[in-house]
Protein backbone atom coordinates (compact mmCIF):
# COMPACT_ATOMS: atom_id res chain seq x y z
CA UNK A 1 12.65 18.40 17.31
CA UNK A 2 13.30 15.24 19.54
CA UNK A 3 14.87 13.80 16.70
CA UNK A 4 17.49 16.36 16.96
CA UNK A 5 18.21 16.17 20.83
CA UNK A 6 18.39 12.50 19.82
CA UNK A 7 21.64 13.06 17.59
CA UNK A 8 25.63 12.78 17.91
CA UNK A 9 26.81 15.91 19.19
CA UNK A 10 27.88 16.50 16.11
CA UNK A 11 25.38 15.77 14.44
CA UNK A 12 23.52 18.74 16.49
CA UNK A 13 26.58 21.15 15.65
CA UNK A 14 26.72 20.44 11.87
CA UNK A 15 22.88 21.34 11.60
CA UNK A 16 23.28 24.16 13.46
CA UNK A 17 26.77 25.42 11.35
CA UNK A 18 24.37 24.58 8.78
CA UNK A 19 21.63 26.93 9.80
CA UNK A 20 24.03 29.85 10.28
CA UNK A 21 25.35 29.92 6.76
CA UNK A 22 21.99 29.16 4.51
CA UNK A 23 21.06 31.81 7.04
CA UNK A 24 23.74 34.13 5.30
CA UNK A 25 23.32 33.42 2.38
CA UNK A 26 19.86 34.51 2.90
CA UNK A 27 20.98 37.50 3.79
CA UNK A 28 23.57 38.97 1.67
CA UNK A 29 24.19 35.93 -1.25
CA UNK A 30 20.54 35.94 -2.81
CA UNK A 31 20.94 39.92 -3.88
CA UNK A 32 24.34 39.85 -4.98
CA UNK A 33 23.94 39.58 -8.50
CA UNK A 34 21.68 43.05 -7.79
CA UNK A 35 24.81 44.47 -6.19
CA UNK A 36 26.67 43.59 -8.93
CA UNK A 37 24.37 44.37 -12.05
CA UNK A 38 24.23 47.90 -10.62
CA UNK A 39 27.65 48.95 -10.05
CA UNK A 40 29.15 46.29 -12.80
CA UNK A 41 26.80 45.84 -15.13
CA UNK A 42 25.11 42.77 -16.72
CA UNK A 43 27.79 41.42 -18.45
CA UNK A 44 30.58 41.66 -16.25
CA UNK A 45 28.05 40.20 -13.67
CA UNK A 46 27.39 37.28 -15.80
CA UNK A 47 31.03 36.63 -16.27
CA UNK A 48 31.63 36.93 -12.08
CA UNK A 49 28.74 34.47 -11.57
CA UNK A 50 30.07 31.96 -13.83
CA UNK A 51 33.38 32.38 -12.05
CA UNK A 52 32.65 31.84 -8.73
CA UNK A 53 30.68 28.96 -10.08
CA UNK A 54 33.51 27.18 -10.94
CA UNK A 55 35.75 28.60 -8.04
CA UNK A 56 33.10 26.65 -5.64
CA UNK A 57 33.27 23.51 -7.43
CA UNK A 58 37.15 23.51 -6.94
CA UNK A 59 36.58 24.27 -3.54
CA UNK A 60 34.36 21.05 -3.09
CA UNK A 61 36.96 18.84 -5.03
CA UNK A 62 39.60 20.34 -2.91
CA UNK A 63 37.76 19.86 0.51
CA UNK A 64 36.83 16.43 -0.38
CA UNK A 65 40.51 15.26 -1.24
CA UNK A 66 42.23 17.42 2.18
CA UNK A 67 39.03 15.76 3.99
CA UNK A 68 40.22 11.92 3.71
CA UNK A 69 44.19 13.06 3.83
CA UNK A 70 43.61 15.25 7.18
CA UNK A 71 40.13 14.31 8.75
CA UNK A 72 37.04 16.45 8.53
CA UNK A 73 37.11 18.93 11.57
CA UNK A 74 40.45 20.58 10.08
CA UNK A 75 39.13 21.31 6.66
CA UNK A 76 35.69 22.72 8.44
CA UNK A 77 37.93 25.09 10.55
CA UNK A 78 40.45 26.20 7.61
CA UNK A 79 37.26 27.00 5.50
CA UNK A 80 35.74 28.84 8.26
CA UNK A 81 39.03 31.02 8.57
CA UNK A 82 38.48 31.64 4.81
CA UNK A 83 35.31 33.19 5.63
CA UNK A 84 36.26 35.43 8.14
CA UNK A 85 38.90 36.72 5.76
CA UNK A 86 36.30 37.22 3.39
CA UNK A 87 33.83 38.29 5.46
CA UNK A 88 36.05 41.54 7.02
CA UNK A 89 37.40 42.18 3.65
CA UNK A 90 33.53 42.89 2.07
CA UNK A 91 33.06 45.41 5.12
CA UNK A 92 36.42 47.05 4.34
CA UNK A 93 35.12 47.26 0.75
CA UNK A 94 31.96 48.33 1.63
CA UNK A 95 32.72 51.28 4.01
CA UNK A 96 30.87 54.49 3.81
CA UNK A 97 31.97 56.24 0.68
CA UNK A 98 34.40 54.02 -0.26
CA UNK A 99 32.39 51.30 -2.18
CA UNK A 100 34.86 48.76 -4.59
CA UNK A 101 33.04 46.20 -5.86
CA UNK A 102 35.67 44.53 -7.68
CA UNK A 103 36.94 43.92 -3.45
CA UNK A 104 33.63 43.05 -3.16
CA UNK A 105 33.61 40.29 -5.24
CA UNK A 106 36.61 39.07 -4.58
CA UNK A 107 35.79 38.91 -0.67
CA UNK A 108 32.10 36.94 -1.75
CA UNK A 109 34.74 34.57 -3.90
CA UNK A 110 36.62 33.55 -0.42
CA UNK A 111 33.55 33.47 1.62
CA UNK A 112 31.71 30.52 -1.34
CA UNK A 113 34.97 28.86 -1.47
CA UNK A 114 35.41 28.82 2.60
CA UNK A 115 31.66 27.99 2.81
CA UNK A 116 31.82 24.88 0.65
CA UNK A 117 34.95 23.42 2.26
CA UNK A 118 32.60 23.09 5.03
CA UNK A 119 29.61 22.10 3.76
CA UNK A 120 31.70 19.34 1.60
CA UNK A 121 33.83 17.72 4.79
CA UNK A 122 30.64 18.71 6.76
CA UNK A 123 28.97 16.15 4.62
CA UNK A 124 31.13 13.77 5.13
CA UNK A 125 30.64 14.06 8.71
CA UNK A 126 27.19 13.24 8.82
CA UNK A 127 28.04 9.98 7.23
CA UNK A 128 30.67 9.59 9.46
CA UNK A 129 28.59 9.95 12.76
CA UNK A 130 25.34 8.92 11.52
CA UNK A 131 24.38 4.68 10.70
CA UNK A 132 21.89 3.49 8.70
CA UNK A 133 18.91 3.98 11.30
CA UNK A 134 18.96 7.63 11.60
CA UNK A 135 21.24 8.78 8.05
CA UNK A 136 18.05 10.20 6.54
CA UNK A 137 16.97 11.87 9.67
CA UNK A 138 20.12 13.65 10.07
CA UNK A 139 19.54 14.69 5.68
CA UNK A 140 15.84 15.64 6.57
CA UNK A 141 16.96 17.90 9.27
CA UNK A 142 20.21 18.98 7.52
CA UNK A 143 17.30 20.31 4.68
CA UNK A 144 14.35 21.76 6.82
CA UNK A 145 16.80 23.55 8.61
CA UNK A 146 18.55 24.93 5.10
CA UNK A 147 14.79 26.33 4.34
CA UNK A 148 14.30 27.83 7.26
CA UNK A 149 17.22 29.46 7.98
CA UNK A 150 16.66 30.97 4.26
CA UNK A 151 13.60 32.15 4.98
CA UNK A 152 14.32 33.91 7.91
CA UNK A 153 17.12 35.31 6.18
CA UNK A 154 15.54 36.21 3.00
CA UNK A 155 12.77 38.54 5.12
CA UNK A 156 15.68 40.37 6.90
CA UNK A 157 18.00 41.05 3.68
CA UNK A 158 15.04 41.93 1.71
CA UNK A 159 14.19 44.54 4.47
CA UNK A 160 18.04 46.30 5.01
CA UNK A 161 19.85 45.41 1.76
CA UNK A 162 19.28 48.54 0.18
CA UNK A 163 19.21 50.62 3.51
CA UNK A 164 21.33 48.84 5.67
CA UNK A 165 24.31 46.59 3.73
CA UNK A 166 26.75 47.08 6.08
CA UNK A 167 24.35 45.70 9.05
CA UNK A 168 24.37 42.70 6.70
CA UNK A 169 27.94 42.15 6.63
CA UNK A 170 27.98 42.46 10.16
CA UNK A 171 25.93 39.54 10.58
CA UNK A 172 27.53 37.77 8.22
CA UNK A 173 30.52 38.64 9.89
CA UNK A 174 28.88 37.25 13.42
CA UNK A 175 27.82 34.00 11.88
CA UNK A 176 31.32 33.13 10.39
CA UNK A 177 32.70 33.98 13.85
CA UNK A 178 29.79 32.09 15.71
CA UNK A 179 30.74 29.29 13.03
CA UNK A 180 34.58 29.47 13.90
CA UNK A 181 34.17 29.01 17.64
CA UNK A 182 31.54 25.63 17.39
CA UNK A 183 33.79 23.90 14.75
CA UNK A 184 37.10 24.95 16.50
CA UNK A 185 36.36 24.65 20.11
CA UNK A 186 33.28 21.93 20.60
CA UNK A 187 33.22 19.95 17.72
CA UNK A 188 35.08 17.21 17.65
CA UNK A 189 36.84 14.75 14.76
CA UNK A 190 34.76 12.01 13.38
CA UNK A 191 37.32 10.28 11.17
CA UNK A 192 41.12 9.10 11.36
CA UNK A 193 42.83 8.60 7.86
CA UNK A 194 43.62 5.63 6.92
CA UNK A 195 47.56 5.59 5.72
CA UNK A 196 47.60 3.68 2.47
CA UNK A 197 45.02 3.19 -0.51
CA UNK A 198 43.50 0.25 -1.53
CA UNK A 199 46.23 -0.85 -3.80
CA UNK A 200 48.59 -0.44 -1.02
CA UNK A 201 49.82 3.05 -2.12
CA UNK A 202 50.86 5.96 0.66
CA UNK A 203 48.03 8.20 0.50
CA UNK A 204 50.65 10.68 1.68
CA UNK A 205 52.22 10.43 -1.96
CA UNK A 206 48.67 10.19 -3.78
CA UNK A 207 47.97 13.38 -5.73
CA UNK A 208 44.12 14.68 -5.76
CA UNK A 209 43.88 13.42 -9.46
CA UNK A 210 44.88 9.57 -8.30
CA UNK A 211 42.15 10.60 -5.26
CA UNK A 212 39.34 10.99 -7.20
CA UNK A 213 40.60 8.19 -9.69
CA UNK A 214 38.60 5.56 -6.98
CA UNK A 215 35.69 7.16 -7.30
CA UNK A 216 35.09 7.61 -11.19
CA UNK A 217 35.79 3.87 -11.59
CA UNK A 218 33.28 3.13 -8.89
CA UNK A 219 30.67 2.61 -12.06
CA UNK A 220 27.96 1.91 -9.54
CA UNK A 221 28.23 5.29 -7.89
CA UNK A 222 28.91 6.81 -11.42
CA UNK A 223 25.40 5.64 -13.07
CA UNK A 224 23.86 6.93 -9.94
CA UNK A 225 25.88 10.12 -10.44
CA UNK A 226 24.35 10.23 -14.09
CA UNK A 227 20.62 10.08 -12.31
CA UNK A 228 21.23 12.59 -9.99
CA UNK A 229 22.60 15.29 -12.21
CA UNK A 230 19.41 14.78 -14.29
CA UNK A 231 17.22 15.08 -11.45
CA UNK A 232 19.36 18.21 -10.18
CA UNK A 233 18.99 19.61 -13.43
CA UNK A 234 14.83 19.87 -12.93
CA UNK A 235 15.80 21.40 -9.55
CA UNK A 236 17.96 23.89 -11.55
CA UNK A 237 14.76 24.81 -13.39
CA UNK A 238 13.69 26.90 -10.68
CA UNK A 239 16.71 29.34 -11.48
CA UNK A 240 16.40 29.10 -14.85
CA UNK A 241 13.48 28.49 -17.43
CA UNK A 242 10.99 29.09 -14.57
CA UNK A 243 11.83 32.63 -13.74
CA UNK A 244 11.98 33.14 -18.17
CA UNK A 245 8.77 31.49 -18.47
CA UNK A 246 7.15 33.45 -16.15
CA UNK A 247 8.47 37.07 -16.52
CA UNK A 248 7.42 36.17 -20.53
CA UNK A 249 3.87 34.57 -20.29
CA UNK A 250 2.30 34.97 -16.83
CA UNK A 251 -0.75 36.08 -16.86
CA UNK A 252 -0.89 39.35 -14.15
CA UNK A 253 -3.39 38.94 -11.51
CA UNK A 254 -4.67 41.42 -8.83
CA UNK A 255 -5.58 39.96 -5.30
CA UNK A 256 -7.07 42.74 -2.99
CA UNK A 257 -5.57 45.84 -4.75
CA UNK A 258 -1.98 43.76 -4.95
CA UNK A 259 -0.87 43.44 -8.15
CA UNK A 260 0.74 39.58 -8.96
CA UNK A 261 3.04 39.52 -12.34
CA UNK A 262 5.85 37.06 -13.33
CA UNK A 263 8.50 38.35 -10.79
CA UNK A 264 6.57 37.85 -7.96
CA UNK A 265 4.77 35.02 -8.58
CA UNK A 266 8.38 33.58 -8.64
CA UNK A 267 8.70 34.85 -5.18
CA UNK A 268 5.47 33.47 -4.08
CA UNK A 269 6.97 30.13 -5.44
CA UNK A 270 9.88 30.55 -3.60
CA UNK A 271 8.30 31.24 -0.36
CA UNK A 272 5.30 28.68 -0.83
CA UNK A 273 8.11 25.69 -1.30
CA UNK A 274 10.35 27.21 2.11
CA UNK A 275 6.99 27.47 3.73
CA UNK A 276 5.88 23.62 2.68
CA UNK A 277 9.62 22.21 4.08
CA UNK A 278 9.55 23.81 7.28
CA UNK A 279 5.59 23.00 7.96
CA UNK A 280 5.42 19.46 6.05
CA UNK A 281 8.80 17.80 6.67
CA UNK A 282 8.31 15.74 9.88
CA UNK A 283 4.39 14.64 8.12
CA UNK A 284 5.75 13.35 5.33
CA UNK A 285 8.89 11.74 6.91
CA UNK A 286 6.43 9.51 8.93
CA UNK A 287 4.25 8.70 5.78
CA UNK A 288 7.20 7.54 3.90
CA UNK A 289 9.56 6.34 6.67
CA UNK A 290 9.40 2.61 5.49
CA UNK A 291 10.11 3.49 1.87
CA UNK A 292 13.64 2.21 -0.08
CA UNK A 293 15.65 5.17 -0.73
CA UNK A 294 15.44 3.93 -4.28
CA UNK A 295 11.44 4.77 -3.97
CA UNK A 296 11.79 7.99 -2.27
CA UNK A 297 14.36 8.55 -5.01
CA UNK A 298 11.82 7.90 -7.85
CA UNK A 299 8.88 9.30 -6.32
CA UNK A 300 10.09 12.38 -5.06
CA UNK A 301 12.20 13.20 -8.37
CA UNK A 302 8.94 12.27 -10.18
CA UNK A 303 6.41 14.47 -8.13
CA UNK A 304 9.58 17.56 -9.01
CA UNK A 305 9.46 17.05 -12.69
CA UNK A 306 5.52 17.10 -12.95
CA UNK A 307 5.30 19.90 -10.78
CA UNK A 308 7.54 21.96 -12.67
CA UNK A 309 6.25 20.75 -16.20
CA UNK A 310 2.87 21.75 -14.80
CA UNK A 311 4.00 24.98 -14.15
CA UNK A 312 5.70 25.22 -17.31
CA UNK A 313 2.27 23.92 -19.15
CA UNK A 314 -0.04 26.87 -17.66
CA UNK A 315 0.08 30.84 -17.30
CA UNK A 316 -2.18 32.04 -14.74
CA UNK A 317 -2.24 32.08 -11.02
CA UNK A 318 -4.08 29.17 -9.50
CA UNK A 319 -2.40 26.47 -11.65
CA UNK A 320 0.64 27.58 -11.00
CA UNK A 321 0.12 27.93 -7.21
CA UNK A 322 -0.82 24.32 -7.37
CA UNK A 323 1.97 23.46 -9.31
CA UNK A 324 4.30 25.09 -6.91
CA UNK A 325 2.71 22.32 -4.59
CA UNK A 326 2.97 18.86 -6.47
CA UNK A 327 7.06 20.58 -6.79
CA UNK A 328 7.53 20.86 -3.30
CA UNK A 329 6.00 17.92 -1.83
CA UNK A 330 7.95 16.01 -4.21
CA UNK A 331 11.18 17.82 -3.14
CA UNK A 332 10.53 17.15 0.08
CA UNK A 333 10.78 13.29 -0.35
CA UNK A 334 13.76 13.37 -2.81
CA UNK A 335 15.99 15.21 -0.90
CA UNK A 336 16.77 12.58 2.16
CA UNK A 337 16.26 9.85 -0.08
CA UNK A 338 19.09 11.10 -3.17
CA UNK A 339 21.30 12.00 -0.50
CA UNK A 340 21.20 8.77 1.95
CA UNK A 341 21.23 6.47 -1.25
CA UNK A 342 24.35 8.41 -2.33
CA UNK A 343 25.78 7.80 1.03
CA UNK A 344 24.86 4.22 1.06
CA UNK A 345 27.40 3.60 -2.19
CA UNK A 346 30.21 5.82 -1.14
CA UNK A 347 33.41 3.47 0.10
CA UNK A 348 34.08 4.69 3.82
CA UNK A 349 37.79 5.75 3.35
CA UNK A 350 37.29 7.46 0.55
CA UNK A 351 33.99 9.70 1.88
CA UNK A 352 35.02 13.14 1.44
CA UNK A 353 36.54 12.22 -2.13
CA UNK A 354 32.91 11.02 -3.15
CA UNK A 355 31.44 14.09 -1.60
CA UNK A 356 33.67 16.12 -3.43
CA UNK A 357 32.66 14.11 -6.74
CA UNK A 358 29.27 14.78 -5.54
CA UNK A 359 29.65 18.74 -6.12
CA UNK A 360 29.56 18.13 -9.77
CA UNK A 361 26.25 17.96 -9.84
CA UNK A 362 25.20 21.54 -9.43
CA UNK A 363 27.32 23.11 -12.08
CA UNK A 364 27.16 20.21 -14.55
CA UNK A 365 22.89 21.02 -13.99
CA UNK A 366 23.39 24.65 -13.73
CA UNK A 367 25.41 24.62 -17.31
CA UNK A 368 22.61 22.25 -19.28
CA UNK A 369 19.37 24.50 -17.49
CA UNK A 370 20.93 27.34 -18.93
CA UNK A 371 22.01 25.62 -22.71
CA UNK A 372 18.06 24.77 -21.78
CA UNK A 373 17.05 28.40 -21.41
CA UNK A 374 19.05 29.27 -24.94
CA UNK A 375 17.02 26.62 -26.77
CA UNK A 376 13.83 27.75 -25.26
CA UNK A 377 12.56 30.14 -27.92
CA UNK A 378 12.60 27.84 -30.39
CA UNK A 379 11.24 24.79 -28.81
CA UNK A 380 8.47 27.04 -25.88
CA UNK A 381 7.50 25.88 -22.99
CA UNK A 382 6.13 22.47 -24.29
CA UNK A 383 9.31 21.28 -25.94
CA UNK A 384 11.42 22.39 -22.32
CA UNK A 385 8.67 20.00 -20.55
CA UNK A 386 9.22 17.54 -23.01
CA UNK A 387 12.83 17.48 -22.13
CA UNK A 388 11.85 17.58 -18.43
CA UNK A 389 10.13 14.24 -19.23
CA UNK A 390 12.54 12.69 -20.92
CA UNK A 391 15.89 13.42 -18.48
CA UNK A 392 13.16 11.83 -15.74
CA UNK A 393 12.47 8.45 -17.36
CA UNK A 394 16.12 8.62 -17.84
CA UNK A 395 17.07 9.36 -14.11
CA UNK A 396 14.51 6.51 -13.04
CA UNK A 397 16.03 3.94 -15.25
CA UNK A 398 19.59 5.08 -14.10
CA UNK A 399 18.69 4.90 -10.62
CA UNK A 400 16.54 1.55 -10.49
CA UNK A 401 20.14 0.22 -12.32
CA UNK A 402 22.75 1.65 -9.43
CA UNK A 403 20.59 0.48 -6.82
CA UNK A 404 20.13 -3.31 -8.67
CA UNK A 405 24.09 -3.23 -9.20
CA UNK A 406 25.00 -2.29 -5.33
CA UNK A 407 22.42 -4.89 -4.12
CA UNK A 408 24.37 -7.52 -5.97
CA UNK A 409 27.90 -6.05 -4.75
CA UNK A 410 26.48 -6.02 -1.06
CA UNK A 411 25.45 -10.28 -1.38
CA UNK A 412 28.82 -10.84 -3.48
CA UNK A 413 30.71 -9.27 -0.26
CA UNK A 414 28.51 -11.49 1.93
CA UNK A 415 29.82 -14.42 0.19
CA UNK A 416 33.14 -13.65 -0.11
């Protein structure tokens, strides 16, 4: 932890705004889609997932473009408020005897959108106060503390979500407050907008579409875009043709009188890669400090897809486990690395646009692992880790070309 002490104050405040929400999300986020299925059904639950899917990419591209126009600490605190609205309207909808889900949902919808305004301009903050010394610090920390905020939020909603919801949306409730006062009253503003674009255009006049225009012709940051949605999309595996694969052909196993079948070896997979983060982060930080991001890029992503084409390849316990392993410890490496490489290639007025850009990722992956899923019955497990392998030579090659192209744009600036 004395890299932490060791950070911009906020630096220390983002983590720990950070913490607090993968901590509610623990919580109360990963068993919504219960709460839904059983008072909605599965379709209608399908339909709401999909929608807030998109409602939280908005959000990003929205935070992003209000980011660079009105600094960071503004959009964190107007996001925040968005989650407190949220926040007291799922206990109003929740109240003893008095259950609407459809109010529910609707308060969940403003708490995601709230939550990734500040995880968007939040991101842009850590590039903002961090350099090049200590940027993949700041990511490693940003992620170990992500995993264990999730597991210690995971035990407590598993334990009093069907007992106790309301306790939960008291804490979430806390959290968002908690969240509120730090962003509002301590932290402080990391960037001033700049008034005019770079061809000389009022930014006050520029629309969100002429925004974001800068960063799709950026192609360098574009082809490394490309990678990184194909490496997100093996992430997006774990959600998707993972839990199919093994609810259909896991082989049950009893340790000790417990009984192990698909479901909850997906758990145990869950909890083995949290555990591996929080134990094995600052190890394998110091083994790989001196790498390129472009390495830790390739490497890590690599280490993911063989892991989860392993896993995909095999049916009983012990594989699997192992599997679960290779995954993790390549997860571990990727992470920093994909997101200081992105930073390294954003422009520095236009941050929070390219961090909103950046939130296309997910539901671009999200939308292909589940056109993956589809497919799956009639090309099995070996055809879905054949298209693992593929999208991972293709990510590599992708990557090794953004990184060659910025290298050369770095010495042309030099020059000129």
């Amino acid at each position: 932890m004395k890299e932490f002490w060791n950070l911009d104050k906020n630096l220390q405040l983002r983590l720990g705004i950070v913490f607090l929400g993968a901590f509610s999300y623990g919580t109360v986020f990963s068993s919504m889609t219960i709460y839904y299925n059983q008072y909605l059904g599965s379709a209608i639950t399908g339909v709401l997932l999909a929608l807030s899917a998109v409602a939280t990419f908005v959000a990003g591209l929205l935070a992003g473009f209000f980011a660079d126009r009105q600094g960071r600490k503004p959009v964190m605190v107007v996001g925040t408020l968005i989650q407190f609205g949220g926040a007291i309207l799922a206990i109003l909808a929740n109240l003893p005897g008095h259950i609407n889900p459809w109010l529910t949902f609707l308060a969940f919808l403003c708490i995601s959108f709230g939550y990734n305004f500040v995880i968007t301009a939040g991101n842009a903050m850590i590039i903002d106060a961090s350099n090049a010394e200590n940027r993949k610090i700041v990511f490693l920390l940003d992620y170990w503390a992500q995993n264990l905020s999730v597991i210690l939020g995971a035990a407590l909603g598993a334990w009093l979500f069907r007992p106790a919801f309301e306790a939960l949306l008291a804490i979430l409730l806390v959290t968002v407050l908690v969240s509120f006062f730090l962003t509002t009253f301590v932290m402080t503003e990391t960037f001033s907008p700049v008034k005019h674009s770079e061809d000389g255009e009022p930014l006050a006049k520029e629309n969100i579409f002429q925004a974001y225009r800068t960063v799709v012709k950026d192609r360098t940051y574009m082809v490394f875009m490309t990678a990184s949605i194909g490496t997100t999309f093996i992430i997006m595996q774990f959600d998707n043709f993972l839990p199919v694969h093994l609810a259909n052909s896991f082989q049950t196993v009893t340790f000790w009188g417990f009984e192990i079948y698909g479901q909850r070896m997906l758990t145990i997979f869950l909890i083995l890669a949290c555990v591996l983060v929080v134990a094995l982060m600052t190890t394998l930080n110091r083994f790989t400090q001196n790498w390129s991001h472009q390495k830790g890029f390739v490497l890590g992503s690599l280490g993911m897809a063989l892991g989860m084409i392993f896993a995909f390849l095999t049916t009983s316990f012990v594989p699997i486990f192992i599997a679960g392993i290779i995954y993790t410890l390549g997860e571990i490496i990727y992470t920093p690395s994909v997101q200081t490489l992105g930073a390294d290639l954003m422009h520095p007025d236009k941050i929070g646009a390219y961090n909103g850009v950046g939130a296309v990722r997910t539901p671009i992956a999200s939308v292909l692992a589940g056109l993956l899923v589809s497919v799956s019955p009639l090309i099995h497990a070996a055809g879905v880790s054949l298209v693992l392998g593929v999208v991972e030579i293709f990510a590599i090659v992708l990557v090794h070309y953004a990184a060659v192209r910025h290298q050369r744009e770095v010495v042309r600036g030099q020059h000129d």
